[in-house]
Protein backbone atom coordinates (compact mmCIF):
# COMPACT_ATOMS: atom_id res chain seq x y z
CA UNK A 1 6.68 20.44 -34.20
CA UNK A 2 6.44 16.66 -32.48
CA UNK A 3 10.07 17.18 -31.47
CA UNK A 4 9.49 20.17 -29.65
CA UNK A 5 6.16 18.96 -28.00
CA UNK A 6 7.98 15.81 -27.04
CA UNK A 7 10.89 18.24 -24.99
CA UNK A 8 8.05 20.23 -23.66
CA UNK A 9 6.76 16.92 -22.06
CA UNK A 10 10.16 16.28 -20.91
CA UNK A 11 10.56 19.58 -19.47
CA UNK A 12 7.36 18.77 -17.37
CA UNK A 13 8.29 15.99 -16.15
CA UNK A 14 11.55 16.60 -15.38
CA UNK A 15 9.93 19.78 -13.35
CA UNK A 16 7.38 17.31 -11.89
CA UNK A 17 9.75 14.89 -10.29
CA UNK A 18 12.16 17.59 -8.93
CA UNK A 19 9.28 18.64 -6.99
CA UNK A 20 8.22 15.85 -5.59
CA UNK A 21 12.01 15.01 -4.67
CA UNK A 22 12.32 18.39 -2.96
CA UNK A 23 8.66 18.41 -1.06
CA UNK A 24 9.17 14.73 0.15
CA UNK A 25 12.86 15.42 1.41
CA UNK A 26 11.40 18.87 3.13
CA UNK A 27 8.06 16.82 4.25
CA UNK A 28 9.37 13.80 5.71
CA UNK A 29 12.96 15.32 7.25
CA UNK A 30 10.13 17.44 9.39
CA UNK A 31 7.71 15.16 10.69
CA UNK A 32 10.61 12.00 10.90
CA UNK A 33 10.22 10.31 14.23
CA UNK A 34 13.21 8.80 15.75
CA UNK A 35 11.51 7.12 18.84
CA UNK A 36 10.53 3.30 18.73
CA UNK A 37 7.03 2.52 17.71
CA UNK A 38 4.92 1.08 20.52
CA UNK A 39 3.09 -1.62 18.08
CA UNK A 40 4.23 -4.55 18.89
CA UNK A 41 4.64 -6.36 15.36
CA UNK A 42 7.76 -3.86 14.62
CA UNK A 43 10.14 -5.24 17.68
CA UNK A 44 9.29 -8.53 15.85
CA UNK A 45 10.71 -7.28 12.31
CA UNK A 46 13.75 -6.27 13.96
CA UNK A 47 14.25 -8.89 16.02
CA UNK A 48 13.89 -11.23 12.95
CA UNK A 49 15.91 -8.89 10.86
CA UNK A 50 18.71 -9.33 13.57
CA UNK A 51 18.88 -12.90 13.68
CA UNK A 52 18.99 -13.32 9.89
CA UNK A 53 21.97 -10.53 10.11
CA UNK A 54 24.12 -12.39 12.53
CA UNK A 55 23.87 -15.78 11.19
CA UNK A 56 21.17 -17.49 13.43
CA UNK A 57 18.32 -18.31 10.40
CA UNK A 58 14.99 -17.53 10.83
CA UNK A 59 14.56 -18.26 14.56
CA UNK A 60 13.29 -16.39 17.56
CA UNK A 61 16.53 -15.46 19.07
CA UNK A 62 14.94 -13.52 21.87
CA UNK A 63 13.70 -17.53 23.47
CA UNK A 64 16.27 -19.53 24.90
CA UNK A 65 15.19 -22.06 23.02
CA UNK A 66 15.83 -19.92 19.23
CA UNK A 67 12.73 -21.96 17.23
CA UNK A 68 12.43 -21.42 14.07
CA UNK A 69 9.23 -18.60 13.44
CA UNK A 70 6.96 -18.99 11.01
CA UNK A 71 4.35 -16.33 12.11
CA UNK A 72 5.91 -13.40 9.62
CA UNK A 73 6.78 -13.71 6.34
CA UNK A 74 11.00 -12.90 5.74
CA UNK A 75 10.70 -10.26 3.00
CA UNK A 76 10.63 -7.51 5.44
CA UNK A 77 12.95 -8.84 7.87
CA UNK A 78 15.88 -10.10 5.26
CA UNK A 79 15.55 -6.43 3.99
CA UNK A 80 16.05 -4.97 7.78
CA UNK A 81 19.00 -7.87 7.49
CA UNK A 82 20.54 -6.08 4.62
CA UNK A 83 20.35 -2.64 5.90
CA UNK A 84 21.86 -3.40 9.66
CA UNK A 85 24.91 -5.40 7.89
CA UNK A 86 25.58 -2.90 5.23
CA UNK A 87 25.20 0.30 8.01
CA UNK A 88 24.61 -0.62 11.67
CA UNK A 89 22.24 -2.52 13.87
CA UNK A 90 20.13 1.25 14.94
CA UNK A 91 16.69 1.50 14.22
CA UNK A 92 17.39 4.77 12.58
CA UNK A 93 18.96 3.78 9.62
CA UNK A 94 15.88 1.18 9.11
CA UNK A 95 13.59 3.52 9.49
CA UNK A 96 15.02 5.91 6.95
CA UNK A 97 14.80 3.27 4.51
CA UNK A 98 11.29 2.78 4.53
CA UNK A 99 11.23 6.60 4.18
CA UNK A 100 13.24 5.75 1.12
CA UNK A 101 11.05 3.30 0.13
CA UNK A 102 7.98 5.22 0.36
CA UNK A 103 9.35 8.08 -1.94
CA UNK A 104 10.23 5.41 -4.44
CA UNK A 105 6.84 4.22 -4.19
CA UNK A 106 5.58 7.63 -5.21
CA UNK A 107 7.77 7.99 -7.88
CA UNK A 108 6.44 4.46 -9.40
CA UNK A 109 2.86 6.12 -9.01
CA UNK A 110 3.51 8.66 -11.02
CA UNK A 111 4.85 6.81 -13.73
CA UNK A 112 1.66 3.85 -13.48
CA UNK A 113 -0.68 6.86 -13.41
CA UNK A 114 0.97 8.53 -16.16
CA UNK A 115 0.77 5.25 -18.53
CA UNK A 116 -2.95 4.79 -16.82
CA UNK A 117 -4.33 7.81 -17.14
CA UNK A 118 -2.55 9.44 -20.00
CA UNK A 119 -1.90 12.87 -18.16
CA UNK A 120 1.09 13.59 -16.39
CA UNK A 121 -0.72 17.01 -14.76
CA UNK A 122 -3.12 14.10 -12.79
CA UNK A 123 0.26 11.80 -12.22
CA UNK A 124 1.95 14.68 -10.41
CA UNK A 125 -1.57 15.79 -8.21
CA UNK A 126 -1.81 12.24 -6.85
CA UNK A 127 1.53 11.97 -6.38
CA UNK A 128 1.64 15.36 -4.26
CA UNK A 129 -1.44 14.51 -2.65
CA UNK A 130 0.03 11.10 -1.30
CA UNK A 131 2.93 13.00 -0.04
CA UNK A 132 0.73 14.94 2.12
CA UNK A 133 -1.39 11.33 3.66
CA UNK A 134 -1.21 10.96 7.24
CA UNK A 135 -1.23 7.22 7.33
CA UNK A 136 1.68 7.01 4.26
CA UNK A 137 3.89 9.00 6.24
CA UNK A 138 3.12 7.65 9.67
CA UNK A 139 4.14 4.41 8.49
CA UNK A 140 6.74 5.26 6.74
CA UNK A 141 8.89 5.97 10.03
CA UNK A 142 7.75 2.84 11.48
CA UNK A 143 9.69 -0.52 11.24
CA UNK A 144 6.64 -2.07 9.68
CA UNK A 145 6.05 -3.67 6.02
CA UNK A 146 3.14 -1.83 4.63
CA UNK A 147 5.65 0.40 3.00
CA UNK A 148 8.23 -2.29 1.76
CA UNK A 149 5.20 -3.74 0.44
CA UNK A 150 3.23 -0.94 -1.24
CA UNK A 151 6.84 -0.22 -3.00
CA UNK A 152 7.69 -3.66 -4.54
CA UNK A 153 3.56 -4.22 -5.45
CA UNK A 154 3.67 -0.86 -7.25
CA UNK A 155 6.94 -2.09 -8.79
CA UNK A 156 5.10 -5.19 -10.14
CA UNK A 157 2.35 -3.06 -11.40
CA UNK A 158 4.77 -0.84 -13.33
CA UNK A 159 6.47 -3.93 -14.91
CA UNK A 160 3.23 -5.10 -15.82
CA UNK A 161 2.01 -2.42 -17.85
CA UNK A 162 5.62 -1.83 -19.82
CA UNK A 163 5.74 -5.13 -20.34
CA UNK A 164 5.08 -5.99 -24.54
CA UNK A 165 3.15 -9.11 -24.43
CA UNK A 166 3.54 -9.83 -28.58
CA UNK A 167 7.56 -10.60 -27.36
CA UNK A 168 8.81 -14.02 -26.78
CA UNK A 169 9.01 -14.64 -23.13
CA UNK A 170 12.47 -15.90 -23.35
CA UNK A 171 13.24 -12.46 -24.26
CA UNK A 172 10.95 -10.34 -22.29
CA UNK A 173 13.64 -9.80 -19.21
CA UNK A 174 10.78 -7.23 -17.86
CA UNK A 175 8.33 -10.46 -17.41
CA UNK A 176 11.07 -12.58 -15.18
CA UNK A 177 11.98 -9.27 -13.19
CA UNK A 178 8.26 -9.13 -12.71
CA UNK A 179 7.96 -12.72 -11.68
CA UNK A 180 10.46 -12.17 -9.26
CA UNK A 181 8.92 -8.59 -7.59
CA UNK A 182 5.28 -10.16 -7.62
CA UNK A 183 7.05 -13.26 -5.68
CA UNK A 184 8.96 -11.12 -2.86
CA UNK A 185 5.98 -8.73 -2.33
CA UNK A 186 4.08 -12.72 -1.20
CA UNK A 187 7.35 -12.93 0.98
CA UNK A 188 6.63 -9.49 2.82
CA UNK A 189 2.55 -9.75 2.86
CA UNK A 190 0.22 -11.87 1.53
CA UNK A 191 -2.03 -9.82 0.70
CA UNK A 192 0.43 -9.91 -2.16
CA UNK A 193 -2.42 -12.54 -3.78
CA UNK A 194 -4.36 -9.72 -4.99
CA UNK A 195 -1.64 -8.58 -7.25
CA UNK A 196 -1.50 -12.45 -8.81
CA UNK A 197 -5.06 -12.83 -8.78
CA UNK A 198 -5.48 -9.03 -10.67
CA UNK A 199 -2.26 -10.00 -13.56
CA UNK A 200 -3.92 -13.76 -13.93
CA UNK A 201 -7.38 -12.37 -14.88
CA UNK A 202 -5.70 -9.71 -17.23
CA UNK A 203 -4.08 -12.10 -19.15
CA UNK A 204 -6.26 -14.37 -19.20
CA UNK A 205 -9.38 -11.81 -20.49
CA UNK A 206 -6.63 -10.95 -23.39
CA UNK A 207 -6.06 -14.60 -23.73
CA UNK A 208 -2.18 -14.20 -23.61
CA UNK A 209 -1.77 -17.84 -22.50
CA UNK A 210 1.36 -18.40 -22.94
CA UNK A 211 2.41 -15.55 -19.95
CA UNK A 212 -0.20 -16.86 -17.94
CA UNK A 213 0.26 -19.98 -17.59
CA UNK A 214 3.87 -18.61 -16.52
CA UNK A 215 3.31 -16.13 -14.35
CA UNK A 216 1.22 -18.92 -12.08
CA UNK A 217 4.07 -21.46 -12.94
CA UNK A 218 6.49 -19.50 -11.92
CA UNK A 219 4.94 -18.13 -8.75
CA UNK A 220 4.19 -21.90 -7.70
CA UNK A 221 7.79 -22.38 -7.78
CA UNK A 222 8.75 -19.50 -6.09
CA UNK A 223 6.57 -19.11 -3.29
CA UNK A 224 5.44 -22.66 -1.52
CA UNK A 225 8.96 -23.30 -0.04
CA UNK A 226 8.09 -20.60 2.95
CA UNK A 227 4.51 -22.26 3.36
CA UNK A 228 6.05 -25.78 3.26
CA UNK A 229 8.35 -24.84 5.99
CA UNK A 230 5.63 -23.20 7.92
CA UNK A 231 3.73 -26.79 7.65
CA UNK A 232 6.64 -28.41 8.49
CA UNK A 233 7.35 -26.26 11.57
CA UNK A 234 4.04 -25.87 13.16
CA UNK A 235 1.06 -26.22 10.64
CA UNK A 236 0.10 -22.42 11.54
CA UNK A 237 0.12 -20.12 8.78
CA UNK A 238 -2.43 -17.57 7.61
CA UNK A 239 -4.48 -19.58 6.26
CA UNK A 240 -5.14 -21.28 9.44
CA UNK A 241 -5.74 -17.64 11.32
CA UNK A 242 -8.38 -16.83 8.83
CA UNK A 243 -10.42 -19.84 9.49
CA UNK A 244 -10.52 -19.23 13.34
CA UNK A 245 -13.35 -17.33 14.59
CA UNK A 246 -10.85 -14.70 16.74
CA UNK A 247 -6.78 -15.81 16.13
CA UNK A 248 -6.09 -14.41 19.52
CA UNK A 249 -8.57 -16.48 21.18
CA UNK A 250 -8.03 -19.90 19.32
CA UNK A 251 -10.22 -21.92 22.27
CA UNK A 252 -13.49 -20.53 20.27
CA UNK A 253 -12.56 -22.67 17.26
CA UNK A 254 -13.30 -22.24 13.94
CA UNK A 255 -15.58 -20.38 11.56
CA UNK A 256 -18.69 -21.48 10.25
CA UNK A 257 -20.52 -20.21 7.40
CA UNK A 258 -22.97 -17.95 9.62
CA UNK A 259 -19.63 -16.59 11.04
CA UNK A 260 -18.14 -15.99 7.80
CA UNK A 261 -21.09 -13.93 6.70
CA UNK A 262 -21.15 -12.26 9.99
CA UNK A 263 -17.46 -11.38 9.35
CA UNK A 264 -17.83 -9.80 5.36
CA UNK A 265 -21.16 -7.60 6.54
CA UNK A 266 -19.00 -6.24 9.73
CA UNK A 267 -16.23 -5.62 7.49
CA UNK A 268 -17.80 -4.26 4.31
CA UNK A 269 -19.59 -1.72 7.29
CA UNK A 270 -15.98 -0.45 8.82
CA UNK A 271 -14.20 -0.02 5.24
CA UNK A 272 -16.82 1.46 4.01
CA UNK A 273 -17.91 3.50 7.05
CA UNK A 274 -14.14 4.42 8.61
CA UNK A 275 -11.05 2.96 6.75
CA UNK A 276 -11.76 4.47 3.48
CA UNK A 277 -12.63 7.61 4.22
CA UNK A 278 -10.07 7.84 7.10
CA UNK A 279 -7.68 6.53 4.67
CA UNK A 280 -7.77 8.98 2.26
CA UNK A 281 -9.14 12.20 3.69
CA UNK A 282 -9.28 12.20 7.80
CA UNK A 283 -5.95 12.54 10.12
CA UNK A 284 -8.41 11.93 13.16
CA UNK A 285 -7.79 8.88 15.20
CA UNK A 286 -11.32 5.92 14.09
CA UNK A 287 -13.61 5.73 16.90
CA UNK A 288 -14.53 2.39 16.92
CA UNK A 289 -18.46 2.10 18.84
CA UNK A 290 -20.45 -0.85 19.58
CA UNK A 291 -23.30 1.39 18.72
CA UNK A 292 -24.68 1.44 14.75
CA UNK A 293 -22.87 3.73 12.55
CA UNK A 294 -24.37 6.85 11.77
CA UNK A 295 -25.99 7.61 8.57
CA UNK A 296 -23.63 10.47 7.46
CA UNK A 297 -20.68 8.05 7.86
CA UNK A 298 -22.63 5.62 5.34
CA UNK A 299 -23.02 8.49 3.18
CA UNK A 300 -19.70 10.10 2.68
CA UNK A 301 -18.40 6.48 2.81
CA UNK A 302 -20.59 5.65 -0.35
CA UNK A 303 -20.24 8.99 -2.17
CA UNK A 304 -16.98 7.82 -2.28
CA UNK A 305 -16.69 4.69 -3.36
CA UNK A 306 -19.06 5.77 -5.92
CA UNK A 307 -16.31 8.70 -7.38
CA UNK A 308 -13.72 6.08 -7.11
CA UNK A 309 -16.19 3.28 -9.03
CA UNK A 310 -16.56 5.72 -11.63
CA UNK A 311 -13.07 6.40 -11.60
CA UNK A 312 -12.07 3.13 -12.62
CA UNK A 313 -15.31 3.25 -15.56
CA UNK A 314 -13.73 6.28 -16.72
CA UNK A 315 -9.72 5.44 -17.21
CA UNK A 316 -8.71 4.88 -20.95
CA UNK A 317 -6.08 1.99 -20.25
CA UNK A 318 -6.13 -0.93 -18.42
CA UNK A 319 -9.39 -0.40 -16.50
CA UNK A 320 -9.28 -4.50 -16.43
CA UNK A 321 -6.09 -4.59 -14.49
CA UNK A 322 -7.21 -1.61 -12.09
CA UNK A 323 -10.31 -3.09 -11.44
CA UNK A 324 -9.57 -6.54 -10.39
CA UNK A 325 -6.56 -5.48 -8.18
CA UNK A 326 -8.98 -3.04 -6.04
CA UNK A 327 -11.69 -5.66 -5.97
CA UNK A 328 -9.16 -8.61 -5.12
CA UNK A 329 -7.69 -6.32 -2.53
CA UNK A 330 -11.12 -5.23 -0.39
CA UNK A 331 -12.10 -8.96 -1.21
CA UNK A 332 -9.44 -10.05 0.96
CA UNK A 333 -9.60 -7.58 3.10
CA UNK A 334 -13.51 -8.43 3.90
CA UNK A 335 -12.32 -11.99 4.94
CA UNK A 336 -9.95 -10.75 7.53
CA UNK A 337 -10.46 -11.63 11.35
CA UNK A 338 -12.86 -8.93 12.39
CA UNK A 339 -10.40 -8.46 15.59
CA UNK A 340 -7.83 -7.24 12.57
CA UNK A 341 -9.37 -3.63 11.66
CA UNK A 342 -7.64 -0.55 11.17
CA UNK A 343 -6.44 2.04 8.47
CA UNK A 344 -2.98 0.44 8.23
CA UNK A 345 -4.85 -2.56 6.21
CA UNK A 346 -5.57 0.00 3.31
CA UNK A 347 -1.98 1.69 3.31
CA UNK A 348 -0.58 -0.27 0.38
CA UNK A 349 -3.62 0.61 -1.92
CA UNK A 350 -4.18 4.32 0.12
CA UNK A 351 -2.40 5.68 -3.20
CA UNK A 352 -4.15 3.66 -5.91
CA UNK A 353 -7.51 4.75 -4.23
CA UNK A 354 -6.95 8.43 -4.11
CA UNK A 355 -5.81 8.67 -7.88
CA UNK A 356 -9.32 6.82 -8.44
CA UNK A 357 -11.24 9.29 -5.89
CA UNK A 358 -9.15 12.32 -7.80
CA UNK A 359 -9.68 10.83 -11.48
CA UNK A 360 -13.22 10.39 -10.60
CA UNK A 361 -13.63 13.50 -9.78
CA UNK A 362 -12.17 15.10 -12.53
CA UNK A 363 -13.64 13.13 -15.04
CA UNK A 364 -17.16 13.99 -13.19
CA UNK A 365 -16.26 17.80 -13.78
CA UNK A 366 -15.10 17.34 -17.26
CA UNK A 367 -18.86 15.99 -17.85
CA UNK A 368 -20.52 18.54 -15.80
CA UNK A 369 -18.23 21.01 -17.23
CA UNK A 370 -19.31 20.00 -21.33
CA UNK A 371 -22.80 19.88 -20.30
CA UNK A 372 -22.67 23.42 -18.82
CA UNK A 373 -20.27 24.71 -21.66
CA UNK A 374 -20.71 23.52 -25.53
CA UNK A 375 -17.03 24.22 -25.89
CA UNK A 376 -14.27 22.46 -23.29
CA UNK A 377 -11.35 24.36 -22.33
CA UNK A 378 -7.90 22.90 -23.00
CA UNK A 379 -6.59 23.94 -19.72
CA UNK A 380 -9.47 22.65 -17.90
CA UNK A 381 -7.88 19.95 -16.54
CA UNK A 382 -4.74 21.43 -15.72
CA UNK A 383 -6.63 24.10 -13.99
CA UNK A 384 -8.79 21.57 -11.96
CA UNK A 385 -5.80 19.93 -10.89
CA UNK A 386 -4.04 22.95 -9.49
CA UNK A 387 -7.66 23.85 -7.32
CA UNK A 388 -7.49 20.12 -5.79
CA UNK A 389 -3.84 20.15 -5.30
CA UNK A 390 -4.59 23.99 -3.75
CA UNK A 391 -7.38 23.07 -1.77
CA UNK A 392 -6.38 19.07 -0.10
CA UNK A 393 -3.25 21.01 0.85
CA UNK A 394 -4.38 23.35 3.07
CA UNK A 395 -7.13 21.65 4.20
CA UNK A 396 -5.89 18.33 4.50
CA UNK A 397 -1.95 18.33 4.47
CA UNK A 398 -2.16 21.31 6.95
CA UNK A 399 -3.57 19.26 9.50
CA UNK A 400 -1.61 15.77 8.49
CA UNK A 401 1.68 17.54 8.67
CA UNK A 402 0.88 19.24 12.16
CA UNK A 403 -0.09 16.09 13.83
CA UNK A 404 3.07 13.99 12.72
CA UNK A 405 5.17 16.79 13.55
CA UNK A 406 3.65 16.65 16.85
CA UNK A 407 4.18 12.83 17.50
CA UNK A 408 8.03 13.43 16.26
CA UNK A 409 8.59 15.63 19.38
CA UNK A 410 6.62 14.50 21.66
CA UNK A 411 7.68 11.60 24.56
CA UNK A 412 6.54 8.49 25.95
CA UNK A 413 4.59 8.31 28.99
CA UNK A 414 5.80 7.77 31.86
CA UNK A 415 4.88 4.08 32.39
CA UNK A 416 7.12 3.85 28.86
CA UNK A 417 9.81 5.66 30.04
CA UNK A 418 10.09 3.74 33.18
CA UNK A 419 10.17 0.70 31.14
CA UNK A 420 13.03 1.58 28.44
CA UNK A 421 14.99 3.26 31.63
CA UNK A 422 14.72 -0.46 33.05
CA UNK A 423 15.56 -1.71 29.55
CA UNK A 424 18.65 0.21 29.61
């Protein structure tokens, strides 16, 4: 009896993944865009990427004078490094691997929701549901590192929870792969600190000292060459950006603590207001106003935060773990430059959030639905799950798909075109 229930599971899963394989390959060879991003940070990453490819270091080869740059981190570019020596120096082929990247992503967040949340019917609806986000796939066929990062951050998150903590960590291989993920996702973004931050207070609220004082050991060794050269080059790193009170406009100085407030109350207003809820359910373009925003944003931007709060209250492992990594991320994200706003800040987490939103949900309607009905229904999940999958489909992946599609064939204006005609 367990041994046919256990191939049953298999079955499903098997099923599960071949789907996703097949929708992503059919989803993203339709809406792939083959023209050059116009944001500026991506000629940067493959300029970088270049000059680590032919031999020059980490150096602005685009100056005359080639000095060293210390402005973005190397993950991302020593990856564009491997791809344009091991196939060619085209942007295609770069692109396609953050496609790549992005479907590996998805298949880690199946398997972290499926050790999470202890269903594989929720794994695969999240999963599907990510497949079908604007901003995932936008950015997935742009030379940027939100992807590169989302994939080796969900890759330290699924070492994390397989790894057995009663094992000696001589022989716990999964703990020094980990070590050396968490490390590289720091060398693509460093927003990466949320994932350290997130594993430290884990281990230390189960008091496994031993891998904690590791983990931060180890990451001390790893990571402070890159900000030592940074110091060494020009003494301007992130840290330095934050502090400034607009790091395009250095002449206004620094922050004080009026600014700083000033800075978490605009912030907490737009994620709350506009990233979230674009993030995870709008394919509309953020109007940005200087007038106040409206009270039905506050609302729907509260409702859910609230379903994705109890979300997090609701999930049977590692709540802990979930909790501190979405808190450490928005936590960072609230100290940003108020000049740095937009969607793409959210993309790493954009799946983490909407298996919250979706487990919230469910879990609400699994209340609602014992309260209504004495007796729950064994397939009441897997029913719920096929109406949410059903319904963000056609009303949201409709619309997502349409839109990218749209921006794959269309063409630069004519200012643009003028300028790579020049170019060429």
């Amino acid at each position: 009896m367990i041994k046919s229930i256990t191939h049953k599971k298999y079955i499903i899963k098997v099923i599960y993944i071949l789907i996703l394989t097949l929708g992503f390959i059919k989803i993203y060879s339709s809406i792939f865009d083959q023209k050059i991003s116009l944001i500026g940070d991506n000629a940067s990453y493959y300029i970088l990427g270049h000059s680590i490819a032919n031999g020059y270091g980490y150096t602005n080869i685009q100056h005359l004078e080639r000095e060293a740059h210390y402005h973005y981190p190397p993950g991302y570019p020593l990856l564009i490094a491997g791809i344009t020596t091991l196939f060619s120096n085209e942007i295609i082929p770069i692109k396609i691997f953050n496609g790549i990247l992005l479907f590996g992503a998805i298949l880690l967040l199946f398997f972290i929701i499926k050790l999470i949340s202890k269903n594989i019917h929720i794994a695969f609806a999240v999963c599907f549901i990510s497949m079908l986000n604007y901003h995932l796939l936008e950015y997935s066929t742009i030379m940027m590192s939100e992807i590169p990062f989302q994939f080796f951050s969900f890759l330290s998150l699924w070492l994390f929870l397989k790894i057995n903590f009663s094992l000696s960590i001589s022989k716990n291989w999964k703990f020094w792969v980990l070590l050396i993920c968490l490390s590289f996702s720091f060398y693509i973004r460093s927003i990466a600190l949320a994932l350290l931050v997130s594993f430290t207070f884990f281990l230390l609220i189960k008091k496994h000292w031993k891998y904690l004082f590791n983990l931060n050991a180890g990451f001390l060794l790893l990571y402070p060459p890159w900000m030592l050269r940074n110091r060494s080059v020009s003494g301007n790193t992130y840290i330095s950006q934050l502090l400034l009170k607009n790091p395009y406009q250095p002449e206004l100085g620094s922050i004080g603590i009026t600014d700083l407030v000033d800075r978490v109350l605009l912030n907490f207003e737009r994620y709350i207001t506009k990233e979230i809820p674009s993030g995870l359910l709008q394919v509309k373009d953020i109007m940005y106003e200087e007038s106040s925003t409206i009270k039905t944003e506050w609302l729907i931007g509260l409702l859910i935060l609230t379903i994705i709060v109890f979300g997090i209250y609701k999930l049977p492992n590692f709540r802990i773990l979930i909790l501190s990594y979405v808190v450490a991320f928005l936590s960072i994200l609230m100290l940003w430059p108020s000049v740095w706003y937009g969607t793409r800040f959210l993309v790493p987490i954009i799946p983490l959030l909407i298996f919250l939103f979706v487990f919230g949900i469910i879990q609400f309607l699994i209340w609602l639905n014992s309260k209504l009905f004495s007796k729950s229904s064994q397939d009441f999940v897997a029913i719920t799950v096929t109406l949410i999958i059903g319904f963000w489909s056609f009303v949201y992946g409709d619309e997502s798909i349409t839109k990218l599609k749209e921006q794959a064939q269309g063409v630069y204006t004519n200012n643009y075109q003028n300028y790579f005609a020049l170019a060429d």
